[in-house]
C-alpha atoms as a PDB file:
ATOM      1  CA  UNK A   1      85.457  99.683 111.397  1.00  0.00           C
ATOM      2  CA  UNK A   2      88.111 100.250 108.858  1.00  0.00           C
ATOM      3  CA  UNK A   3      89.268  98.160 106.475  1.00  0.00           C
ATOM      4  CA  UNK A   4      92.934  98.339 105.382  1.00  0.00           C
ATOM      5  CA  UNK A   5      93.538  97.125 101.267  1.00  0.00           C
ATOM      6  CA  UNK A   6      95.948  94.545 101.544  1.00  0.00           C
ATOM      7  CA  UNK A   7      98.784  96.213  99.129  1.00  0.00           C
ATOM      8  CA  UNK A   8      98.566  99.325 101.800  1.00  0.00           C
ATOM      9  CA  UNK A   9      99.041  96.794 104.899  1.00  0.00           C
ATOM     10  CA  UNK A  10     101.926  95.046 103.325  1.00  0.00           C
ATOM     11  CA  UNK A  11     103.604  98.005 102.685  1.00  0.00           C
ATOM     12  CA  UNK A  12     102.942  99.159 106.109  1.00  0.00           C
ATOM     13  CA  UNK A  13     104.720  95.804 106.961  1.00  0.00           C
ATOM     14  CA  UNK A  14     107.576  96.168 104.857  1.00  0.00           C
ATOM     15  CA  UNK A  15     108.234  99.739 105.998  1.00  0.00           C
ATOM     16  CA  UNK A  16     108.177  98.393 109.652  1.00  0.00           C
ATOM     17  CA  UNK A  17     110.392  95.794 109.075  1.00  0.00           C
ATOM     18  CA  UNK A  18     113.239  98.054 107.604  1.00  0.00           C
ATOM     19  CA  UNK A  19     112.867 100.601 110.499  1.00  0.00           C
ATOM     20  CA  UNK A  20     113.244  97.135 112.693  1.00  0.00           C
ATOM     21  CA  UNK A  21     116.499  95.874 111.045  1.00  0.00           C
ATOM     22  CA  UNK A  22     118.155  99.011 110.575  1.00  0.00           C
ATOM     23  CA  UNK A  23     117.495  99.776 114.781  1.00  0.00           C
ATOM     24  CA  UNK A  24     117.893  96.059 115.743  1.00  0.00           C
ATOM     25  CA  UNK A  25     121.441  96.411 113.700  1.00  0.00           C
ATOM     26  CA  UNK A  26     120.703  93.956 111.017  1.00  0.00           C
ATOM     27  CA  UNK A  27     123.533  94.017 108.044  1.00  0.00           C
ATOM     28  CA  UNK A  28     121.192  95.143 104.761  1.00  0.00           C
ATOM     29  CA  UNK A  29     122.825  96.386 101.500  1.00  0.00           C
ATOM     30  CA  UNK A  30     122.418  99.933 100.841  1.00  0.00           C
ATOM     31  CA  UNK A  31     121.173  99.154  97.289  1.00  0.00           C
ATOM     32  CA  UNK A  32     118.448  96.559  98.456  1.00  0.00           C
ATOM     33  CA  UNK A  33     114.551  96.947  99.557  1.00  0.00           C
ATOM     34  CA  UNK A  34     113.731  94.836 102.288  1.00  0.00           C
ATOM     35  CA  UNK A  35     110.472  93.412 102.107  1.00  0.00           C
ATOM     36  CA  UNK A  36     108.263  90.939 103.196  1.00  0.00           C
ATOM     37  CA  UNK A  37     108.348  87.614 100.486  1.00  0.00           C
ATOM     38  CA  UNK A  38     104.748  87.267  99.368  1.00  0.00           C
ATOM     39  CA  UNK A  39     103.884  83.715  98.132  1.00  0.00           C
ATOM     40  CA  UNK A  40     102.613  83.096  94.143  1.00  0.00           C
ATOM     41  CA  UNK A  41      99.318  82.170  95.530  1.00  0.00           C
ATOM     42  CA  UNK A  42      98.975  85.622  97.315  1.00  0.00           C
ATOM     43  CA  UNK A  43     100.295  87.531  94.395  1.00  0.00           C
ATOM     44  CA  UNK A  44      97.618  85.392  92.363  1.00  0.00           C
ATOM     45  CA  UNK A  45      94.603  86.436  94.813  1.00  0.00           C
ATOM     46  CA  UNK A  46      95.020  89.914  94.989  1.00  0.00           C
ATOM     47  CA  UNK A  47      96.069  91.082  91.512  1.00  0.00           C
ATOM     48  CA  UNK A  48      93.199  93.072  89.985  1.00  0.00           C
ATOM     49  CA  UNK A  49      94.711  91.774  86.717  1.00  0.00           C
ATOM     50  CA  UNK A  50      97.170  89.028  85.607  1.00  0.00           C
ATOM     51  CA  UNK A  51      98.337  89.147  81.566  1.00  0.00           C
ATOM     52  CA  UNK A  52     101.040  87.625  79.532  1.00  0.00           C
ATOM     53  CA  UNK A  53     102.113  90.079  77.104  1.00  0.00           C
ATOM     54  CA  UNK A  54     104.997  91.885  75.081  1.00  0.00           C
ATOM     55  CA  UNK A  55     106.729  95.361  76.537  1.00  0.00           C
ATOM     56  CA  UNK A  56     105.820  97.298  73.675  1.00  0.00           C
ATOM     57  CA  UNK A  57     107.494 100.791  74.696  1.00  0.00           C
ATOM     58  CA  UNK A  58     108.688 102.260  78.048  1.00  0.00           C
ATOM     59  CA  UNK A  59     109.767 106.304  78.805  1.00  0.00           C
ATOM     60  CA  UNK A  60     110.071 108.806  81.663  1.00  0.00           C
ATOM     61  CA  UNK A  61     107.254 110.855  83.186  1.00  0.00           C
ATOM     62  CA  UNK A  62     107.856 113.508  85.407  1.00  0.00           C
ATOM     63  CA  UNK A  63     105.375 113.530  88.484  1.00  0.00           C
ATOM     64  CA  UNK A  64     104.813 116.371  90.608  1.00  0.00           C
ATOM     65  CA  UNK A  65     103.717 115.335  93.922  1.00  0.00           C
ATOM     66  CA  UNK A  66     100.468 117.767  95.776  1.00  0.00           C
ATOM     67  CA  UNK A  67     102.300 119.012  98.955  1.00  0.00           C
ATOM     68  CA  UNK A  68     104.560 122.049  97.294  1.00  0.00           C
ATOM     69  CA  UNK A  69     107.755 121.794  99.059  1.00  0.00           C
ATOM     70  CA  UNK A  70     107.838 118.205  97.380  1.00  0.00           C
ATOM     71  CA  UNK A  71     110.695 117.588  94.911  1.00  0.00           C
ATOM     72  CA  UNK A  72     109.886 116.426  91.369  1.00  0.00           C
ATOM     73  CA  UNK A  73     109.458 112.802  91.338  1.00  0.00           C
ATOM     74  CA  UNK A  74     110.577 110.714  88.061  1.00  0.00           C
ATOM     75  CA  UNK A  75     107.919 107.826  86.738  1.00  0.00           C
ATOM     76  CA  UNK A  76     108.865 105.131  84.340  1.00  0.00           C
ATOM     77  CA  UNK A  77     105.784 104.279  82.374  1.00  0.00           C
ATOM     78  CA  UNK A  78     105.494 101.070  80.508  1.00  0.00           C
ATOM     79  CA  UNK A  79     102.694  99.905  77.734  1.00  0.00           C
ATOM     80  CA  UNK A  80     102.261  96.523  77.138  1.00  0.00           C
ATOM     81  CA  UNK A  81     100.648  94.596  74.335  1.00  0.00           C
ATOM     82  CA  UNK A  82      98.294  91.962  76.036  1.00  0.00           C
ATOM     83  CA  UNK A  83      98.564  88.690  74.519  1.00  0.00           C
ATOM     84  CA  UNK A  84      96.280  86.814  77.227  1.00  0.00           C
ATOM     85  CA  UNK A  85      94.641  87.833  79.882  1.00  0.00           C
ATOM     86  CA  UNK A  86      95.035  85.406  82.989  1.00  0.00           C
ATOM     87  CA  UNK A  87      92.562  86.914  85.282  1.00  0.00           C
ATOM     88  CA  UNK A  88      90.884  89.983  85.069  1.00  0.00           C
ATOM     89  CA  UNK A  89      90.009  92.839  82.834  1.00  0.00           C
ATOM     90  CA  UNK A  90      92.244  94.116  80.530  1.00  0.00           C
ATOM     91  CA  UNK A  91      91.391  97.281  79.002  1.00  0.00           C
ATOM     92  CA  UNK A  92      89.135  97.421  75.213  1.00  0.00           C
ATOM     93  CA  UNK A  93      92.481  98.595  73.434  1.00  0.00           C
ATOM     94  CA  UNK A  94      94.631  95.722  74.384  1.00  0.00           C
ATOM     95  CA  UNK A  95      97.129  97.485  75.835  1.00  0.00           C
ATOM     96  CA  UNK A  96      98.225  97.619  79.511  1.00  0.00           C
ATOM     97  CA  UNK A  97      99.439 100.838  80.592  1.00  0.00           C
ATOM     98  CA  UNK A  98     101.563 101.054  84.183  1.00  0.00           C
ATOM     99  CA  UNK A  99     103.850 103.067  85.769  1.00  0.00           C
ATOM    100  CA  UNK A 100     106.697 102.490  88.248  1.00  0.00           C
ATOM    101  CA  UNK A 101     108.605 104.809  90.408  1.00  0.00           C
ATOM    102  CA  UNK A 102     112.503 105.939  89.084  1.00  0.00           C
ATOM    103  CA  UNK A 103     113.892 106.690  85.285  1.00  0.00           C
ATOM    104  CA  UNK A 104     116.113 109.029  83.127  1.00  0.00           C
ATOM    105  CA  UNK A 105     114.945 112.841  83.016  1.00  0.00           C
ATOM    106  CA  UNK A 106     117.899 114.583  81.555  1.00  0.00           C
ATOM    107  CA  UNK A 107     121.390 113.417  83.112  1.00  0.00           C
ATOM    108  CA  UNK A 108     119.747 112.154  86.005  1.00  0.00           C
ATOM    109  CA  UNK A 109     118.877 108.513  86.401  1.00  0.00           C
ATOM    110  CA  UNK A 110     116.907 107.897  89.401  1.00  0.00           C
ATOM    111  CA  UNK A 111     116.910 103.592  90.566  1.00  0.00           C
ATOM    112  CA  UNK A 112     114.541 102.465  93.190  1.00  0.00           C
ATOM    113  CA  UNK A 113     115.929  98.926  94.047  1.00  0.00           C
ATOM    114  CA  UNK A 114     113.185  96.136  93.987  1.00  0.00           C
ATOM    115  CA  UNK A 115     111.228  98.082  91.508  1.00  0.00           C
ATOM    116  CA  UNK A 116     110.572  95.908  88.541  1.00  0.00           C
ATOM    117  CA  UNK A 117     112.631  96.866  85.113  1.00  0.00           C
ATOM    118  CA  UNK A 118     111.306  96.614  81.532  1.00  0.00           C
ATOM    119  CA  UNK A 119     112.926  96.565  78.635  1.00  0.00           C
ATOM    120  CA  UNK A 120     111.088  97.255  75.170  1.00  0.00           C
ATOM    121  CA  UNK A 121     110.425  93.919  73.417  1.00  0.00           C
ATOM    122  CA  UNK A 122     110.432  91.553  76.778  1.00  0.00           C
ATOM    123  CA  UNK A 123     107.942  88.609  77.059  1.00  0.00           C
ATOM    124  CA  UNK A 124     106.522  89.010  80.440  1.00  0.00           C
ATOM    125  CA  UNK A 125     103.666  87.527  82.758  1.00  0.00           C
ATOM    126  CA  UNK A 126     102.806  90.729  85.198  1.00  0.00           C
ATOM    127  CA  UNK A 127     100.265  90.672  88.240  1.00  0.00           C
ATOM    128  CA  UNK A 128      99.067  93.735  88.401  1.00  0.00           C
ATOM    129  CA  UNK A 129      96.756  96.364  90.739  1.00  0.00           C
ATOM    130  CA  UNK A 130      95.074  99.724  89.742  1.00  0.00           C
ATOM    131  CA  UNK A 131      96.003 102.955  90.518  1.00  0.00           C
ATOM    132  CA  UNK A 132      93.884 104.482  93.136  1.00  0.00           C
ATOM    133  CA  UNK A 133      94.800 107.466  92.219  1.00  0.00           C
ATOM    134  CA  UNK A 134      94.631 107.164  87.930  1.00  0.00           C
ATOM    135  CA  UNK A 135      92.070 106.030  86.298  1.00  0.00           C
ATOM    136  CA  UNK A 136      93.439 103.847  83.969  1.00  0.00           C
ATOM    137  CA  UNK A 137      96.964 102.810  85.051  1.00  0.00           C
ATOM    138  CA  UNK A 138      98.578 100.353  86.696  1.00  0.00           C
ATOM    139  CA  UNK A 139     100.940  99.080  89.267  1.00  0.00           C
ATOM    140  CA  UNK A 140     102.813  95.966  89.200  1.00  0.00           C
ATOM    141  CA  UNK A 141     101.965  93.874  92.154  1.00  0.00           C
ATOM    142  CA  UNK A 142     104.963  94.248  95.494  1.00  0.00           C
ATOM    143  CA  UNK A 143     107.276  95.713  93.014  1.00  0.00           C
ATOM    144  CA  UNK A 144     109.577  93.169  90.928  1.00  0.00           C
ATOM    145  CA  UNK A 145     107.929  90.084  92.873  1.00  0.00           C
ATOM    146  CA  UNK A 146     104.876  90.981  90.189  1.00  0.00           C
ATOM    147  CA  UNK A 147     106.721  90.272  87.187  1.00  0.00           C
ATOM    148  CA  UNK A 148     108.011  87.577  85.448  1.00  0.00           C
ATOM    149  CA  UNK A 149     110.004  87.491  81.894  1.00  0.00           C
ATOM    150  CA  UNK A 150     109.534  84.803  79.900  1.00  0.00           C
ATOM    151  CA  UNK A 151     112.254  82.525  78.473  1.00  0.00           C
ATOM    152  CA  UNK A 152     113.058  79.788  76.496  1.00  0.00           C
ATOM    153  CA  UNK A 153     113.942  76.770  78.116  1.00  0.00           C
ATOM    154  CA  UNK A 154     117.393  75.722  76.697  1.00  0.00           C
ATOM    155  CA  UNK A 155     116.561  71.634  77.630  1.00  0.00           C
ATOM    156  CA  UNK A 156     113.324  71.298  75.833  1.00  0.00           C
ATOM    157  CA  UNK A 157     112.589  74.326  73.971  1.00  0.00           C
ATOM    158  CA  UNK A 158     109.595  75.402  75.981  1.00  0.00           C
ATOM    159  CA  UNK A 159     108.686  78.718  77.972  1.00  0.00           C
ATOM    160  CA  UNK A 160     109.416  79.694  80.937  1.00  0.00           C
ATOM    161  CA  UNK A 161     108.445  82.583  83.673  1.00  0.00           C
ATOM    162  CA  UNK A 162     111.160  83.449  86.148  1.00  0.00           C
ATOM    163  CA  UNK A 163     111.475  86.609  88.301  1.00  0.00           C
ATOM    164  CA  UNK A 164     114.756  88.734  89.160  1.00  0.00           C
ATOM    165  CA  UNK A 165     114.804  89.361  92.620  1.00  0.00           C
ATOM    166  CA  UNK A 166     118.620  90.276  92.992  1.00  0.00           C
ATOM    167  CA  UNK A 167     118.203  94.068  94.757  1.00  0.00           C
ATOM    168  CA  UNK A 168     115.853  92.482  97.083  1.00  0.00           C
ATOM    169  CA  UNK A 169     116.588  91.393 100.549  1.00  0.00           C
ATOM    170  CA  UNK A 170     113.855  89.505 102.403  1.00  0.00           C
ATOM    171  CA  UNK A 171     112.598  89.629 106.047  1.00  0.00           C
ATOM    172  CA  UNK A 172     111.922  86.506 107.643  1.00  0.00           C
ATOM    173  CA  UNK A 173     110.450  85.368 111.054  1.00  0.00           C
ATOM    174  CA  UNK A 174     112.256  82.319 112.447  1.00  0.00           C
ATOM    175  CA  UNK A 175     112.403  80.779 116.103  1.00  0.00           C
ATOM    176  CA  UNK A 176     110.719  83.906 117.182  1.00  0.00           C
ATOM    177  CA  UNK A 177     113.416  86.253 115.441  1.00  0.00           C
ATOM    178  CA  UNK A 178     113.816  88.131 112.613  1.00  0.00           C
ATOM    179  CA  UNK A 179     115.869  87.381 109.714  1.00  0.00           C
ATOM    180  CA  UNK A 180     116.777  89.188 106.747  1.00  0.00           C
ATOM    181  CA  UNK A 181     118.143  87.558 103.718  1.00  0.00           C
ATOM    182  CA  UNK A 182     118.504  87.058 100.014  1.00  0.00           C
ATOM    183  CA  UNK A 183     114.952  85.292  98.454  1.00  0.00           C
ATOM    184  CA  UNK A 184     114.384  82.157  98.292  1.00  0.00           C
ATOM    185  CA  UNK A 185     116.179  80.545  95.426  1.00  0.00           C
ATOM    186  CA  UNK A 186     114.167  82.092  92.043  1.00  0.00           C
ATOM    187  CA  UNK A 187     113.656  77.939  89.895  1.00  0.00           C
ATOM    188  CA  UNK A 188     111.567  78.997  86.185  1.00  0.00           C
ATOM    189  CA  UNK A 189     108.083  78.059  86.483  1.00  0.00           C
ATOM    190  CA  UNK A 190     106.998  76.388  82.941  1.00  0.00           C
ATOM    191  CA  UNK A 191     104.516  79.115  81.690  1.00  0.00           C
ATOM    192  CA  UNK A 192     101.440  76.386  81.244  1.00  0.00           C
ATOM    193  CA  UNK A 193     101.941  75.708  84.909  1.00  0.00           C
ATOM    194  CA  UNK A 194     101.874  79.256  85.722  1.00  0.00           C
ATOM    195  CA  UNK A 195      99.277  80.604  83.625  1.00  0.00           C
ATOM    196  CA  UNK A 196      96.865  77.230  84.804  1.00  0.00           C
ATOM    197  CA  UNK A 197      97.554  78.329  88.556  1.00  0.00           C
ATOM    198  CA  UNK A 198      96.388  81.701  87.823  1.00  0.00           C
ATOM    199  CA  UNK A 199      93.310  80.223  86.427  1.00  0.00           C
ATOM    200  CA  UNK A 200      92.970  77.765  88.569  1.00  0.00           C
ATOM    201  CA  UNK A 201      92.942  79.839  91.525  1.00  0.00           C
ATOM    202  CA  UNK A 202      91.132  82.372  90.507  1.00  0.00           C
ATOM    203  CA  UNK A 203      88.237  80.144  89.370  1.00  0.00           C
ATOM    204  CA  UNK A 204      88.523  78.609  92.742  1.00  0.00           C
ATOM    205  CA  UNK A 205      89.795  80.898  95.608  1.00  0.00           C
ATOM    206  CA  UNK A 206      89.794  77.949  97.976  1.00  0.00           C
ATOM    207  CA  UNK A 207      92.382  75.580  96.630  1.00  0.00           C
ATOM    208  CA  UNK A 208      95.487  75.792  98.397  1.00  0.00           C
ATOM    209  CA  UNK A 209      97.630  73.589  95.986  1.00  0.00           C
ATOM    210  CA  UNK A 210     100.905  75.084  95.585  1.00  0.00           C
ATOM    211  CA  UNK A 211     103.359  75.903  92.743  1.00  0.00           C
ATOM    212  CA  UNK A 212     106.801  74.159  92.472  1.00  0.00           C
ATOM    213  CA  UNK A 213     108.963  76.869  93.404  1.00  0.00           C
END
């Protein structure tokens, strides 16, 4: 028997679903992903590790991909500086280092919509997986619904997490039909709330409370 890792068989999804609404005739935005909305609590259980840190420095990598007829691929990499670690392992130097696909090399900007963007100096909370393939590096969990930025709430002063989700378009089953549509309305999460449902549900796999969204 084979067993599937869950980020492959979501994307497996996801791809599915975009054949389906582009055959089935659905209206999608040429500049959107279309993927399947994953639930906090789901992002929570299968991160390999979640920190709240600072973007400390971000630049483009060139990848060349194994089969030969393969064009030159361009990789934005991104250190962070971990300030806590959530869940998981964080490496000894206390710094996070991930990559995501797209970037500048030269005059040519490559833009993968849905893939998360960093900017140097950001606050973020990121759930993140390993590279398979890279010892070392990371991913950020289903693209930008992985990371959060982290704000100051203008009412009482405190932090806040919220996600930007506004290149994605999201497939939905309802009444035994597919739907595809903008997110569900992205409300701040305080960051105590987040950061204690991380914890929380990592401690204790079981507990189905769930976030305010």
């Amino acid at each position: 028997m084979t067993i599937v890792p869950f980020d492959v068989l979501y994307r497996r999804l996801a791809h599915l679903l975009f054949v389906f609404c582009l055959s089935a005739g659905f209206a999608t935005s040429a500049q959107a992903t279309v993927m399947v909305e994953l639930p906090l609590d789901d992002l929570i259980r299968h991160a390999d590790l979640v920190i709240q840190g600072t973007v400390m420095r971000t630049g483009t990598r060139v990848h060349s991909p194994r089969a030969a007829e393969a064009l030159l691929e361009p990789r934005t990499h991104v250190w962070i500086k971990v300030n806590e670690v959530l869940a998981g392992d964080a490496p000894a130097n206390g710094v996070v280092h991930l990559w995501e696909p797209g970037g500048r090399y030269g005059d040519v900007q490559t833009t993968v919509a849905g893939a998360p963007h960093y900017e140097r100096g950001e606050s973020v909370v990121v759930f993140l997986r390993r590279d398979p393939d890279k010892q070392g590096l990371f991913r950020t969990l289903e693209m930008s619904q992985g990371k959060y930025k982290i704000l100051s709430n203008a009412v009482d002063g405190g932090r806040v997490a919220v996600r930007d989700l506004s290149d994605v378009s999201i497939a939905r089953w309802r009444r035994k039909s597919m739907e595809v549509g903008p997110p569900s309305t992205q409300k701040p999460i305080a960051l105590t709330t987040l950061s204690a449902r991380v914890r929380e549900l990592k401690l204790k796999p079981e507990v189905s409370k769930k976030v305010p969204r």
